[in-house]
Protein backbone atom coordinates (compact mmCIF):
# COMPACT_ATOMS: atom_id res chain seq x y z
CA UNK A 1 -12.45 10.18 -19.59
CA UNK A 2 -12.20 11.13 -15.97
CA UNK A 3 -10.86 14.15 -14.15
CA UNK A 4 -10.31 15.24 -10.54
CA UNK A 5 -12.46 18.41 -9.75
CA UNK A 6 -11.58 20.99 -7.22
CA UNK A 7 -13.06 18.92 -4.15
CA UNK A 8 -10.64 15.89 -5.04
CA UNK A 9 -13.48 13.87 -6.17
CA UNK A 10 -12.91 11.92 -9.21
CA UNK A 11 -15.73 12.54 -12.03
CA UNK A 12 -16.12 10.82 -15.08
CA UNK A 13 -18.06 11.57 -18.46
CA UNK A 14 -21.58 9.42 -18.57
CA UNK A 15 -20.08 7.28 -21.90
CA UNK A 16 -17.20 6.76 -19.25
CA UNK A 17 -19.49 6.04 -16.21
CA UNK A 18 -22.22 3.31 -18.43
CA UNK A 19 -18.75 1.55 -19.81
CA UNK A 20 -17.33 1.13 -16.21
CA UNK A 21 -20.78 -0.12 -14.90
CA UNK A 22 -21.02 -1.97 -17.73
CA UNK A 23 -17.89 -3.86 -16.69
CA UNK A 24 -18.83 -4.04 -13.62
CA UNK A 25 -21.78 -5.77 -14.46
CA UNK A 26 -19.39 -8.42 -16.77
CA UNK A 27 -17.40 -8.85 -13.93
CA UNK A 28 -19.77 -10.06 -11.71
CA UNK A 29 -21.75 -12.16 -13.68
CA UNK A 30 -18.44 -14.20 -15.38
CA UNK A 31 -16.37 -14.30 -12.34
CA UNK A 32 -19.32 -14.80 -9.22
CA UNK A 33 -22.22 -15.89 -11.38
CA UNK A 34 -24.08 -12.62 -9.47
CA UNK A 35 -26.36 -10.88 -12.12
CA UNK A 36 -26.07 -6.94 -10.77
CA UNK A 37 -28.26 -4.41 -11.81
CA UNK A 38 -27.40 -1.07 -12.78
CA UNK A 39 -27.87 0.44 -8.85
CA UNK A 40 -25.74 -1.96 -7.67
CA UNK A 41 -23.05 -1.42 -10.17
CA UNK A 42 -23.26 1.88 -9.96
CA UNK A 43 -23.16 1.75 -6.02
CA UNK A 44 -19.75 -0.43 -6.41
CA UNK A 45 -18.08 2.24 -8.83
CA UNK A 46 -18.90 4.58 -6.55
CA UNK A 47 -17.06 3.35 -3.62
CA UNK A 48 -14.23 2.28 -5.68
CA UNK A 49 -14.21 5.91 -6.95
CA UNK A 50 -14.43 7.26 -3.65
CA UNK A 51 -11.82 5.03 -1.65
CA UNK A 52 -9.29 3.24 -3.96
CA UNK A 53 -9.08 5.83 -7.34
CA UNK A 54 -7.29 8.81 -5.38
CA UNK A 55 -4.81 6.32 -4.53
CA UNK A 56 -4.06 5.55 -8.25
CA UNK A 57 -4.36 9.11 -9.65
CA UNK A 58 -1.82 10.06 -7.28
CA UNK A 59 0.09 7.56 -7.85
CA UNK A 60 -0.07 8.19 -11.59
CA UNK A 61 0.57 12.02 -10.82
CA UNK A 62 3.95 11.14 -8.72
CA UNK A 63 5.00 9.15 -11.57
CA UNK A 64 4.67 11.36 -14.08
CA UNK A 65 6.32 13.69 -11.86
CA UNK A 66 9.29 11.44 -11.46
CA UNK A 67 9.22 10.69 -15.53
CA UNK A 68 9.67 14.49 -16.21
CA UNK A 69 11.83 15.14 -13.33
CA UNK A 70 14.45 12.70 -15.01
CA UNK A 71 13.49 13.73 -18.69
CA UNK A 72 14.80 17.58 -17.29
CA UNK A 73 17.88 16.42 -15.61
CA UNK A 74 19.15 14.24 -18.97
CA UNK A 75 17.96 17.68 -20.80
CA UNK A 76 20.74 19.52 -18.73
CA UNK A 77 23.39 17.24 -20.09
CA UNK A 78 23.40 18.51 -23.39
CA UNK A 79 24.74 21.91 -21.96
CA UNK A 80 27.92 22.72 -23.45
C-alpha cells in the first residue's frame, strides 16, 4: 500500500517496496536480459516514485473527484 505524506512524497509499506523491486528486477531481466541487483532496483523505483507517481496519484485523485462529482449531481435528481 502506498500513501502521499505531508511533503507530497509518495511512501510505500516495505512488503509494498520488496514487491515493486522485485518487479523491477523481473522486468529487467525478461525484457533486457540485464540482471539488477537490489540497489539498482531500488534506485529505479525511486526515481519513478519521485518523477512519474505524483503524476498518476493526481491523476487518480481528479478522477475520483470527477466520479463523485457526477455520482452527487444524479443524487439531486431524485429530489421531488
Amino acid at each position: 500500500m502506498s500513501k502521499k505524506n505531508l511533503s507530497g512524497k509518495i511512501e510505500l509499506s516495505k512488503e509494498a517496496r520488496e514487491d515493486m523491486i522485485l518487479e523491477i528486477k523481473t522486468y529487467f531481466l525478461k525484457e533486457k536480459d540485464e540482471d539488477l541487483g537490489d540497489l539498482a532496483a531500488g534506485l529505479i523505483l525511486d526515481f519513478f516514485l519521485e518523477k512519474l507517481a505524483p503524476h498518476a496519484y493526481n491523476q487518480g485523485v481528479y478522477d475520483s473527484y470527477k466520479y463523485m462529482s457526477e455520482r452527487t449531481e444524479d443524487l439531486l435528481g431524485i429530489l421531488k
